[in-house]
Protein backbone atom coordinates (compact mmCIF):
# COMPACT_ATOMS: atom_id res chain seq x y z
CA UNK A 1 -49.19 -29.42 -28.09
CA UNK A 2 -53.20 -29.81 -26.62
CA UNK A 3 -55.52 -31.61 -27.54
CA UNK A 4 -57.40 -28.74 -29.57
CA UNK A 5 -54.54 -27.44 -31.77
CA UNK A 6 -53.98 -31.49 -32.63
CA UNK A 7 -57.09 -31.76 -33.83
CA UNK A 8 -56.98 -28.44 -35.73
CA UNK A 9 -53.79 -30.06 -37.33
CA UNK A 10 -56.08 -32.94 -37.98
CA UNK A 11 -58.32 -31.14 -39.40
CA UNK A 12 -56.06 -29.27 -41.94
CA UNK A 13 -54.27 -32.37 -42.83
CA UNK A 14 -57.60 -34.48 -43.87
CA UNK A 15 -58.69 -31.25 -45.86
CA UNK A 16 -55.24 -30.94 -47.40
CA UNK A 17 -54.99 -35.17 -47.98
CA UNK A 18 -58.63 -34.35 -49.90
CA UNK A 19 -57.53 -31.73 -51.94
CA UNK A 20 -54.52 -33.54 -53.03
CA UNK A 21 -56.69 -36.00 -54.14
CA UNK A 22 -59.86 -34.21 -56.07
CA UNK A 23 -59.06 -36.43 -58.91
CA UNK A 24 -60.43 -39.79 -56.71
CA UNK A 25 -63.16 -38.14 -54.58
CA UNK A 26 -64.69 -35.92 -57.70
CA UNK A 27 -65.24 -32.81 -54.75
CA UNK A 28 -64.02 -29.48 -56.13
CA UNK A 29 -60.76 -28.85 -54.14
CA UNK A 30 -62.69 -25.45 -53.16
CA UNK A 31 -65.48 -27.28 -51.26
CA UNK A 32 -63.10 -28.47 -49.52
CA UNK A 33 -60.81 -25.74 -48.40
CA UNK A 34 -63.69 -23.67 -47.54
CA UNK A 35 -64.85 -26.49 -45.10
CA UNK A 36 -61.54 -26.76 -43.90
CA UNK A 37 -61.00 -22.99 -43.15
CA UNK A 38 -64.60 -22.79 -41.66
CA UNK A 39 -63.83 -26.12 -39.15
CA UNK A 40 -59.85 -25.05 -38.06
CA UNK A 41 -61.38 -21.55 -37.41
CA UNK A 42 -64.72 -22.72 -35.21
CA UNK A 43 -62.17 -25.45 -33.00
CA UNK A 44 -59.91 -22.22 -32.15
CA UNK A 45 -63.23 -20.74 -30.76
CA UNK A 46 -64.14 -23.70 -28.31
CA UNK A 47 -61.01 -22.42 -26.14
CA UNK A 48 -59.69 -18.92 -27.31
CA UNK A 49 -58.39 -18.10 -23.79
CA UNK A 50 -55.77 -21.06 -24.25
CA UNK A 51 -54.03 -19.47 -27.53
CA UNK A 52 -54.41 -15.57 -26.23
CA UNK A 53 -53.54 -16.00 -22.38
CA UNK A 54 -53.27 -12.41 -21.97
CA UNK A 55 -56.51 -11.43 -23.15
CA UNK A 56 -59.33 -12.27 -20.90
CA UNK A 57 -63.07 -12.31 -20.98
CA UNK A 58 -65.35 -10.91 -24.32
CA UNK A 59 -61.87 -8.78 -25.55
CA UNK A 60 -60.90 -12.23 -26.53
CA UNK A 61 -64.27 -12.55 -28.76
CA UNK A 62 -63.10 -8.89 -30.23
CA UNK A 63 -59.41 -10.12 -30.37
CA UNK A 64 -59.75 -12.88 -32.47
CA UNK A 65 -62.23 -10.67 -34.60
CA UNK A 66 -59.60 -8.45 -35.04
CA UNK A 67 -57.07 -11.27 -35.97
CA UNK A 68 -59.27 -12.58 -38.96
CA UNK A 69 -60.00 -9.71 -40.10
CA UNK A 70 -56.42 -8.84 -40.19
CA UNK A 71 -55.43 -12.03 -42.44
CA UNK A 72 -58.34 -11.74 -44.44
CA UNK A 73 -57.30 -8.44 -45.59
CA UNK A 74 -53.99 -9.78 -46.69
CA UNK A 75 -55.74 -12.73 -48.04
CA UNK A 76 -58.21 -10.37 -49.83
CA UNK A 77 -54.98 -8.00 -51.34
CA UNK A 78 -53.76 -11.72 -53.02
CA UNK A 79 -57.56 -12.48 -54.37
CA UNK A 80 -58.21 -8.94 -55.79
CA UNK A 81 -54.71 -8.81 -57.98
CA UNK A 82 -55.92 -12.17 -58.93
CA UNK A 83 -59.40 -11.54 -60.40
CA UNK A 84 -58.10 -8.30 -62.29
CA UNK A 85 -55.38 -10.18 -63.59
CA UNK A 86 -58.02 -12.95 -64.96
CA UNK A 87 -60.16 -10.74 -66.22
CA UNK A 88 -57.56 -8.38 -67.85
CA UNK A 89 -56.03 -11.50 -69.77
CA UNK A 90 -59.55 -12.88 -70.83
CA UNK A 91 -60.43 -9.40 -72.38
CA UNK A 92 -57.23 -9.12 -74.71
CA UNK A 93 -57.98 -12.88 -75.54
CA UNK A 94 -61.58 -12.68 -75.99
CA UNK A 95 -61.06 -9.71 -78.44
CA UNK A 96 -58.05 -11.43 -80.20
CA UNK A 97 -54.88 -9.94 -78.66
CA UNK A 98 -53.10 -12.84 -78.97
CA UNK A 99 -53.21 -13.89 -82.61
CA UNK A 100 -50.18 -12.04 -82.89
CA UNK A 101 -48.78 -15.17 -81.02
CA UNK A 102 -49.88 -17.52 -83.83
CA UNK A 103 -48.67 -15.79 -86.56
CA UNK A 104 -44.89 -15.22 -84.54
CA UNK A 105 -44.53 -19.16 -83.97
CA UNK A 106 -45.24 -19.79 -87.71
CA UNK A 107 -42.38 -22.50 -89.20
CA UNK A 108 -42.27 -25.43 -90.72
CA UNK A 109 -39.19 -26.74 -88.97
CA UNK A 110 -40.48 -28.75 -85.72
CA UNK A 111 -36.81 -27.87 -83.60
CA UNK A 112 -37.95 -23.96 -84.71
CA UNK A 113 -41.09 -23.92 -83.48
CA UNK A 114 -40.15 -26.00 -80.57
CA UNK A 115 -37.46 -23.10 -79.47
CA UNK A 116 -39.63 -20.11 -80.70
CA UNK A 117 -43.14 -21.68 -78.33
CA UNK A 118 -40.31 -22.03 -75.24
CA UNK A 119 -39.08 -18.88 -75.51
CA UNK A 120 -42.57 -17.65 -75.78
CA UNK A 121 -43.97 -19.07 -73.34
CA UNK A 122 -41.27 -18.53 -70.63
CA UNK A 123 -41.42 -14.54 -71.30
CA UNK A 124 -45.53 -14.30 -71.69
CA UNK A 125 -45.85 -16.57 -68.31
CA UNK A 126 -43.80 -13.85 -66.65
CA UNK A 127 -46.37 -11.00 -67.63
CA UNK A 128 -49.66 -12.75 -68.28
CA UNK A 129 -49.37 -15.32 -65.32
CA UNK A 130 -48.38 -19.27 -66.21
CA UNK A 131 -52.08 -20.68 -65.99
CA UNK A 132 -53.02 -18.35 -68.80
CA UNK A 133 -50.15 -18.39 -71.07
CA UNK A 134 -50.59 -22.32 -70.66
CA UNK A 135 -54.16 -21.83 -72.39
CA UNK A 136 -52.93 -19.48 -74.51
CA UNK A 137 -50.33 -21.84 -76.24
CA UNK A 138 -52.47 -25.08 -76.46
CA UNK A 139 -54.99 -23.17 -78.10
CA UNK A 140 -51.93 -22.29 -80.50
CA UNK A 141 -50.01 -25.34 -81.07
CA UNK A 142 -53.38 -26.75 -81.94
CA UNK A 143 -53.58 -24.74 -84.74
CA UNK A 144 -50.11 -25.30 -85.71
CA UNK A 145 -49.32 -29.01 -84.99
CA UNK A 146 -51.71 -31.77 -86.33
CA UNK A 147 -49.70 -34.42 -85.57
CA UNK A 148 -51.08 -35.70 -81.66
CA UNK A 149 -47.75 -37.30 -81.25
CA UNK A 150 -45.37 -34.49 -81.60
CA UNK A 151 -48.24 -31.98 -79.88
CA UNK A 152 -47.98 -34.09 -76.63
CA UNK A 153 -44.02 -33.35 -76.54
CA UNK A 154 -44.65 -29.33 -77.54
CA UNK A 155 -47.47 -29.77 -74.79
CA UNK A 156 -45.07 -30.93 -71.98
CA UNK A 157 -42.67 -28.34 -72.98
CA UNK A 158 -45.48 -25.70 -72.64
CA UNK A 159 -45.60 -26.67 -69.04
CA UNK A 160 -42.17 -26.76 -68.09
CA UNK A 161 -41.66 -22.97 -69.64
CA UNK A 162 -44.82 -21.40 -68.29
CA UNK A 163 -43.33 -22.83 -64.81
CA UNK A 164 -40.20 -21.37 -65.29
CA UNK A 165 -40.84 -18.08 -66.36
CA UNK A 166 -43.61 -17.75 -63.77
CA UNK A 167 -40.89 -18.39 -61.41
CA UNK A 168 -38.96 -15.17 -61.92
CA UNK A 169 -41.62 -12.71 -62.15
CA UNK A 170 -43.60 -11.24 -59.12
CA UNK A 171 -47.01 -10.89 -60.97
CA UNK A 172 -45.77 -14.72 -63.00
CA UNK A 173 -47.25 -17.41 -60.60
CA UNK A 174 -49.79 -17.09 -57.77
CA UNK A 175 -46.74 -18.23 -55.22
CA UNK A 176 -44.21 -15.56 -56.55
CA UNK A 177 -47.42 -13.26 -55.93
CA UNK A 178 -48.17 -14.45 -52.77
CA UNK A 179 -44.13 -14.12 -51.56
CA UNK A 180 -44.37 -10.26 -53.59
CA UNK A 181 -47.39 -9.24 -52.25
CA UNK A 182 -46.40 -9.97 -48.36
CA UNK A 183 -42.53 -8.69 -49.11
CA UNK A 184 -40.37 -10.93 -49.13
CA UNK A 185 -38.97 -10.43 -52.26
CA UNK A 186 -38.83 -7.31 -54.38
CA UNK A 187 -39.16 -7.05 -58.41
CA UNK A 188 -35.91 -6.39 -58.78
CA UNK A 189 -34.66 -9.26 -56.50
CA UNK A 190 -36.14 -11.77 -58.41
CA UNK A 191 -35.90 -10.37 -61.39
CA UNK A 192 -32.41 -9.80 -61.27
CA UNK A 193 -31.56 -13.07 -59.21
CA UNK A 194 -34.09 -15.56 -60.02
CA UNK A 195 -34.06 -15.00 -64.04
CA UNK A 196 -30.73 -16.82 -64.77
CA UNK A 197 -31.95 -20.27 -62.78
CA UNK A 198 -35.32 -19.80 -64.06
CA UNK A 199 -34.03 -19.71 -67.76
CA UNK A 200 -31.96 -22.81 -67.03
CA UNK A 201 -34.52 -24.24 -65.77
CA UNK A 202 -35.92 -24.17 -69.14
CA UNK A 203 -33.62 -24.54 -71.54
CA UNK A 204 -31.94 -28.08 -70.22
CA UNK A 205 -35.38 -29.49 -71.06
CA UNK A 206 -35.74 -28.08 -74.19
CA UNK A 207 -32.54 -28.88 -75.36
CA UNK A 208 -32.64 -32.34 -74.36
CA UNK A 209 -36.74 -32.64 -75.62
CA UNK A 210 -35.82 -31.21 -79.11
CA UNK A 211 -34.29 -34.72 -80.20
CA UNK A 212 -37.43 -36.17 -80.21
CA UNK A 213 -38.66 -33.71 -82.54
CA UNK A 214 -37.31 -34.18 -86.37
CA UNK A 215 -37.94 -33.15 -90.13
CA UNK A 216 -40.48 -30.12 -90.75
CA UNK A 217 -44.07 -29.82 -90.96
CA UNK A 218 -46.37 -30.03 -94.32
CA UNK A 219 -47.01 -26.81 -95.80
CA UNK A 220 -50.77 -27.40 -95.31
CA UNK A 221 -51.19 -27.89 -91.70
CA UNK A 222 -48.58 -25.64 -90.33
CA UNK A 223 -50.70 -22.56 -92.36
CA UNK A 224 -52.56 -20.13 -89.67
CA UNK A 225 -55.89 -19.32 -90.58
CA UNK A 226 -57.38 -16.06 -90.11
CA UNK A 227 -59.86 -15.44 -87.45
CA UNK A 228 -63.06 -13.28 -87.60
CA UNK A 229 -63.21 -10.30 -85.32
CA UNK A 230 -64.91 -7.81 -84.57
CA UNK A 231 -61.84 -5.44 -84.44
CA UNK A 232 -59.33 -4.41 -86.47
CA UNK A 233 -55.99 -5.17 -86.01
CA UNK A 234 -54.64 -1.72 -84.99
CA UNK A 235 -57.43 -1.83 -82.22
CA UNK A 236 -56.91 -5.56 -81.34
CA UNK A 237 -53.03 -4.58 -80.74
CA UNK A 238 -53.87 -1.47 -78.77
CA UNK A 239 -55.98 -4.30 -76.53
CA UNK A 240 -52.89 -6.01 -76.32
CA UNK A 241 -50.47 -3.54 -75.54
CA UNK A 242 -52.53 -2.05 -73.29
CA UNK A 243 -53.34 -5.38 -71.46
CA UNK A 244 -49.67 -6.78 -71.35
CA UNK A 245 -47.94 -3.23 -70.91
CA UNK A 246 -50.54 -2.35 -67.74
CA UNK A 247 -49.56 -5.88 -66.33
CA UNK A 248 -45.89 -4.87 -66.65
CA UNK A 249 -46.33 -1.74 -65.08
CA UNK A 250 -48.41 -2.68 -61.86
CA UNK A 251 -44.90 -3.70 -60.21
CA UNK A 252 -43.57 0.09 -61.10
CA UNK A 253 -46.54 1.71 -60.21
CA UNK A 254 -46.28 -0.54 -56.94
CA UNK A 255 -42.75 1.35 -56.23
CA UNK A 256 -43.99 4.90 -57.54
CA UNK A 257 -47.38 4.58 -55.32
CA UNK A 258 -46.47 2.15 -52.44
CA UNK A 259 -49.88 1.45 -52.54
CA UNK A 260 -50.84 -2.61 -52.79
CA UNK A 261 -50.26 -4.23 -55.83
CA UNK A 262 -53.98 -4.96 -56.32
CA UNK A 263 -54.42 -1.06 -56.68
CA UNK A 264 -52.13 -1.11 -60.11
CA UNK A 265 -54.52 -4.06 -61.60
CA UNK A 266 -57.50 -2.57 -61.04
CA UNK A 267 -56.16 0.59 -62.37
CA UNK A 268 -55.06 -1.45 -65.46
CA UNK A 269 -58.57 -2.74 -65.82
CA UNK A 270 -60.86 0.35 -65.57
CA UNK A 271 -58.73 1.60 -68.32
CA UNK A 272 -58.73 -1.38 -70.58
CA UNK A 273 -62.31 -1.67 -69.71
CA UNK A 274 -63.13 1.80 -70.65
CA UNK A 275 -60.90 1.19 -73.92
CA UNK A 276 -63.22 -1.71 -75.15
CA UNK A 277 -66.32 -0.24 -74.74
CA UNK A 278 -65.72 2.91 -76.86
CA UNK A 279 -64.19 0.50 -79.60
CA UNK A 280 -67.63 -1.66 -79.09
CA UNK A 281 -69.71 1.78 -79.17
CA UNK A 282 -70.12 1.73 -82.95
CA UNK A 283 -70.50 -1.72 -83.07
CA UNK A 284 -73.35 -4.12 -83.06
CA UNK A 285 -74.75 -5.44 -80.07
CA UNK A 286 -74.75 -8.94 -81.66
CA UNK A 287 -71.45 -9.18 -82.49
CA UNK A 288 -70.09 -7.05 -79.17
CA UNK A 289 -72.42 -8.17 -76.15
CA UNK A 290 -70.65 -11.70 -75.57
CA UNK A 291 -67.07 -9.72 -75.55
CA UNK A 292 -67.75 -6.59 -73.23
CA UNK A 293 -66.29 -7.05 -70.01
CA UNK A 294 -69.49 -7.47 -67.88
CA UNK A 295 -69.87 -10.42 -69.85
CA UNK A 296 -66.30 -11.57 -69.81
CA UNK A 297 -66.38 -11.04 -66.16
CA UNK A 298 -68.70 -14.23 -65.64
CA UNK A 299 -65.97 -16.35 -67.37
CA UNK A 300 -63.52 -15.72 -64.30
CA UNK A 301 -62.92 -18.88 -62.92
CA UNK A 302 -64.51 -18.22 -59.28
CA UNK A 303 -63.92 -21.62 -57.50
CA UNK A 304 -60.03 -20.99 -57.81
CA UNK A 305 -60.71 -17.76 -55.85
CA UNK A 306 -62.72 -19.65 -53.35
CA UNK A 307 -59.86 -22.28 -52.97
CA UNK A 308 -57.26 -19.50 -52.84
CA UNK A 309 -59.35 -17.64 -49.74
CA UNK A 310 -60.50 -21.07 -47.90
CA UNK A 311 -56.59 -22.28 -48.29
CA UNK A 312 -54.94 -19.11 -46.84
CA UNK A 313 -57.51 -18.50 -44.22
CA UNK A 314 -56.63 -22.17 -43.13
CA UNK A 315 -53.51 -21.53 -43.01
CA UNK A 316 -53.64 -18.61 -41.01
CA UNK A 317 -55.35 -20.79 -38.19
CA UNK A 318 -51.99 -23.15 -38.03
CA UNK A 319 -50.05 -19.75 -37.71
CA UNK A 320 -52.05 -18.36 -34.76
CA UNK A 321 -52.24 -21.43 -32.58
CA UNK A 322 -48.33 -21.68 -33.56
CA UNK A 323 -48.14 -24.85 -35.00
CA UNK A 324 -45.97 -22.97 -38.24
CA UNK A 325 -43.53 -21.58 -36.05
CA UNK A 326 -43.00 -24.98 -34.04
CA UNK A 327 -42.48 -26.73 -37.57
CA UNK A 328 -40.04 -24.14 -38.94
CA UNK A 329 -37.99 -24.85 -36.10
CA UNK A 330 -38.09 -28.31 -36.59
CA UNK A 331 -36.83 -28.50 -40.23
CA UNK A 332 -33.80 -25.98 -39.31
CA UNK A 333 -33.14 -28.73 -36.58
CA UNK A 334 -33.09 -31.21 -38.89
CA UNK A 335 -31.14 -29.71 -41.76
CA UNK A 336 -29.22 -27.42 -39.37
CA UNK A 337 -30.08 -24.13 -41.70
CA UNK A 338 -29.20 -25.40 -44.96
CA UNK A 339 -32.12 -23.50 -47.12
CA UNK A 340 -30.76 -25.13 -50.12
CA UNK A 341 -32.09 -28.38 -49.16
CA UNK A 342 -35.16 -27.34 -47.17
CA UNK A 343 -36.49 -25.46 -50.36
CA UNK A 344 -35.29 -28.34 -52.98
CA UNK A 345 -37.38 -30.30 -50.69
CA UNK A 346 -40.62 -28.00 -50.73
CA UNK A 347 -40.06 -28.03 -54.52
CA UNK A 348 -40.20 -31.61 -55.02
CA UNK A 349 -43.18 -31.51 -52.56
CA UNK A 350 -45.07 -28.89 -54.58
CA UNK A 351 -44.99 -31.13 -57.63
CA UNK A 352 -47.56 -33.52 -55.35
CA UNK A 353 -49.28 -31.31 -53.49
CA UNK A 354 -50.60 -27.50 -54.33
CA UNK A 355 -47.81 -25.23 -54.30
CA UNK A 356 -50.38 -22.61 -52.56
CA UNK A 357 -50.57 -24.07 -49.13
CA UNK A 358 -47.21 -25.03 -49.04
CA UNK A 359 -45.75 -21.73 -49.42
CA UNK A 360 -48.72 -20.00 -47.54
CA UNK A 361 -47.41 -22.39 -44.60
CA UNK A 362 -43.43 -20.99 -45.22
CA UNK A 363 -44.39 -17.61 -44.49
CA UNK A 364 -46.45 -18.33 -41.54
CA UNK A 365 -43.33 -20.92 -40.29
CA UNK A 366 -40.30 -18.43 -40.91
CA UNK A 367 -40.30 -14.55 -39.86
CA UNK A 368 -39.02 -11.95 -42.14
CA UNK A 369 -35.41 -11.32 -40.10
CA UNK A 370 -32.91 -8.14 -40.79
CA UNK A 371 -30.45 -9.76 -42.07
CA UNK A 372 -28.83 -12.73 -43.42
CA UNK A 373 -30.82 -15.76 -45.76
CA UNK A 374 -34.08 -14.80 -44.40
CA UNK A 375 -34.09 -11.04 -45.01
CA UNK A 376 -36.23 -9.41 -47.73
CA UNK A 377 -34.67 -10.69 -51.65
CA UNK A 378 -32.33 -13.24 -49.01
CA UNK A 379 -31.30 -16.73 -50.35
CA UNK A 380 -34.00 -18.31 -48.56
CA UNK A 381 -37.40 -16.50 -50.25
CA UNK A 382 -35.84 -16.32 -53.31
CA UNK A 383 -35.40 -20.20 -53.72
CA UNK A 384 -38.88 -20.75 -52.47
CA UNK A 385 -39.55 -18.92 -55.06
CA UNK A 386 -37.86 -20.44 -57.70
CA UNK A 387 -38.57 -23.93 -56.18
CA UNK A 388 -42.10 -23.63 -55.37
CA UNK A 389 -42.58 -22.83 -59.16
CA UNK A 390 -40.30 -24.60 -61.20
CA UNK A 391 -41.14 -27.82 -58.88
CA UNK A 392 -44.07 -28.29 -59.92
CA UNK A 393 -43.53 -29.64 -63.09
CA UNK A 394 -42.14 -32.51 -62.45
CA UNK A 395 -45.58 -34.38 -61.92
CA UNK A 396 -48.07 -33.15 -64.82
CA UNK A 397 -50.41 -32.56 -61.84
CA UNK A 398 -47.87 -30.48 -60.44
CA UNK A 399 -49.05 -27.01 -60.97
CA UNK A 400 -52.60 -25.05 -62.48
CA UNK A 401 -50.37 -24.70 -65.85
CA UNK A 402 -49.68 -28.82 -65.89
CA UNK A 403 -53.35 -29.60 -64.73
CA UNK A 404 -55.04 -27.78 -67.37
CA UNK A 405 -52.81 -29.08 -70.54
CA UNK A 406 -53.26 -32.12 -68.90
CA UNK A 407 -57.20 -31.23 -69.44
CA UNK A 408 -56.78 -30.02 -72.90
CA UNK A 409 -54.23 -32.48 -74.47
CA UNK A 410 -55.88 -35.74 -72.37
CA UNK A 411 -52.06 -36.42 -71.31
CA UNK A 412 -52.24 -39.49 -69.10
CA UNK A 413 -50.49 -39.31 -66.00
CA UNK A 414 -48.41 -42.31 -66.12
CA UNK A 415 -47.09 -41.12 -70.32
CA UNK A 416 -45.56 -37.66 -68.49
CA UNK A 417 -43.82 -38.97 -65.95
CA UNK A 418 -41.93 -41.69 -67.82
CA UNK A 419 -41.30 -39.14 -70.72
CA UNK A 420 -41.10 -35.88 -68.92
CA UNK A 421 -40.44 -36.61 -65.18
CA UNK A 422 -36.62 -37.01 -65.31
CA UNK A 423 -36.05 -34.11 -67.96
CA UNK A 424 -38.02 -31.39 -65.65
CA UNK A 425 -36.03 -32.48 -62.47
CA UNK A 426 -32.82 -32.36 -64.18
CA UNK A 427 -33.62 -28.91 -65.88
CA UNK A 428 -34.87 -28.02 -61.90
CA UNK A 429 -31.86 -29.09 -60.20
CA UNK A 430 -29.84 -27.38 -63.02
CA UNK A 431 -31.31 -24.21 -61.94
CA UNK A 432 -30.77 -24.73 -58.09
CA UNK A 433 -26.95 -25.10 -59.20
CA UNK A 434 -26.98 -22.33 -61.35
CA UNK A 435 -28.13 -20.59 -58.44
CA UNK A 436 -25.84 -21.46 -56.04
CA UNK A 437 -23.20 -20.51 -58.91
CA UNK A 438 -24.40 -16.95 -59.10
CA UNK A 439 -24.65 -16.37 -55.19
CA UNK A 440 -21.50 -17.85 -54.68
CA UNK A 441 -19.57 -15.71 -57.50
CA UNK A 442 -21.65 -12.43 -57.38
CA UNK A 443 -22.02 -12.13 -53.84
């Protein structure tokens, strides 16, 4: 390895050790990866000639051109699917879509609600994207549990079911997106194949969290109250159906099309778009203005875009000077092929560090074969995956869906992992079994 592509290494691994931890430094995690993608990117530049031997003179100026243009348009493909999914979920929410959510939980047995808010969550993480659904149910459960005690254990639980389900759906986690969107595994692949872990996943912590939950709720705090919209409630469903259905059918128009999957989601959006503005028409401006989309569109949360772009593009540098490839040979060396262990490993990994990089890095270390555990929907992908996903909640700072409960509910660090740690690894390793189960019976 030179001297150059050690410090690029260098370079990543400072930015990555930063990013890990935003929490002490107080820099925005985007700062950084955009610094880090900038700096690995100008070091490749000081000797170009040295990575592309058999390009000489300025064509290696217009190679590497070429080259970053190249991953920035498969970066870009990722970012795009990721904005009109934000923005598509933050328009049925902003015009109340998802009160029908409320009103389904409603019970005043605690072990009821607990199951009906799993269940819930695992399905809508799986359409609407973990993240979200994670917002969506705090924003619930606050309305529907007073008691800060028994809302920290619904609260974990919200977690460890937005993870799961996000795990088995290509549009249900930015990872499973990231793995769908380059593919390496196909709707039905994971659907089919990564559902039964991912549900397993889920309900060994549930079942073994509901003990902690007794008795039922009194009648006056468990009572949803209406909300004031500007809607109706035929209209505010057609928002929802339309938002939630379109998200469901971006994969199908992906295999009716072929055309990139950030096509369907912008195609989704124009028409919920143009949906909301003829039901503002008649409206007043006053009550509309703060809920049309150009306004909405402000709320997207930009610096996670910025961090997804910087991280990838970083990334991309590792891949080109070959650093990815030399590693992926490494930990097949080391674990002579087993992709059972390599991926629990990344897993446990991804519930300390981003999940992001970490599964960027996989497909830059392992090539797509014909064949075999690597192939497209093969044992390998799928289990990155599932582990990438359903790792990270094992550490509340795990994963975007932990991070931000952790935000809302104030849950210490130090209170989830005595209470929560051990259930979400058993529940994770459960599903790695239950995988290995269905692979070794159904194929």
């Amino acid at each position: 390895m030179s001297t150059l592509t050690i410090l690029i290494v260098t370079v990543f691994c400072v930015g990555y050790l930063c990013i890990a931890l935003e929490s002490l430094t107080k820099v925005n995690k985007a700062a950084i990866a955009l610094l880090m993608c900038v700096l690995c990117w100008t070091l490749l530049m000081l000797d170009p000639s040295s990575y592309y031997p058999g390009i000489l003179g300025g064509d290696v100026m217009h190679h590497i051109s070429e080259v970053i243009e190249h991953h920035l348009g498969d970066a870009a493909g990722t970012l795009f699917f990721l904005m009109g999914a934000m923005t598509i979920v933050e328009i049925v929410d902003s015009n109340g879509g998802f009160n029908f959510v409320r009103d389904t939980l409603k019970t005043r047995s605690k072990r009821k609600l607990m199951w009906r808010m799993a269940f819930m969550t695992f399905f809508l993480s799986a359409i609407l994207d973990n993240l979200t659904t994670s917002i969506v149910m705090i924003m619930v459960l606050r309305k529907l549990v007073q008691s800060r005690q028994d809302r920290l254990i619904y609260a974990a639980l919200v977690v460890i079911s937005a993870n799961s389900g996000g795990a088995f759906s290509p549009i249900g986690d930015v990872t499973t997106i990231m793995l769908w969107i380059k593919g390496v595994i196909t709707t039905q692949g994971v659907l089919t194949e990564i559902f039964i872990p991912s549900l397993i996943s889920m309900l060994v912590p549930a079942f073994i969290l509901q003990y902690q939950l007794k008795g039922k709720f009194d009648k006056e705090q468990n009572l949803p109250k209406g909300d004031v919209s500007t809607f109706t409630k035929s209209q505010r469903d057609i928002i929802f159906w339309l938002g939630v259905g379109g998200l469901c059918f971006v994969p199908i128009f992906k295999t009716i099309t072929h055309l990139p999957p950030f096509m369907g989601i912008l195609l989704v959006l124009g028409l919920l778009w143009t949906v909301t503005e003829i039901f503002h028409y008649n409206a007043s401006d006053d009550d509309t203005m703060a809920k049309r989309v150009s306004d909405l569109l402000s709320k997207i949360d930009l610096s996670t875009i910025m961090f997804f772009l910087g991280i990838l593009m970083a990334v991309a540098v590792l891949q080109e000077v070959g650093v990815l490839t030399m590693l992926g040979g490494v930990l097949d060396t080391t674990f002579e092929g087993n992709h059972f262990l390599v991926t629990g490993i990344i897993g446990v990994l991804s519930s300390i560090v981003d999940n992001v990089p970490l599964v960027a890095g996989c497909m830059g270390m392992y090539p797509v074969a014909a064949a075999g555990d690597m192939a497209i929907d093969g044992i390998f992908w799928q289990l990155l995956a599932y582990c990438a996903g359903v790792g990270g909640s094992m550490l509340i700072i795990g994963s975007a869906a932990g991070v931000v409960v952790m935000g809302l509910e104030k849950i210490t660090f130090g209170w989830y992992m005595k209470k929560i740690t051990w259930v979400a690894f058993v529940g994770y390793l459960a599903g790695i079994l239950a995988y290995w189960l269905e692979r070794a019976l159904l194929f």
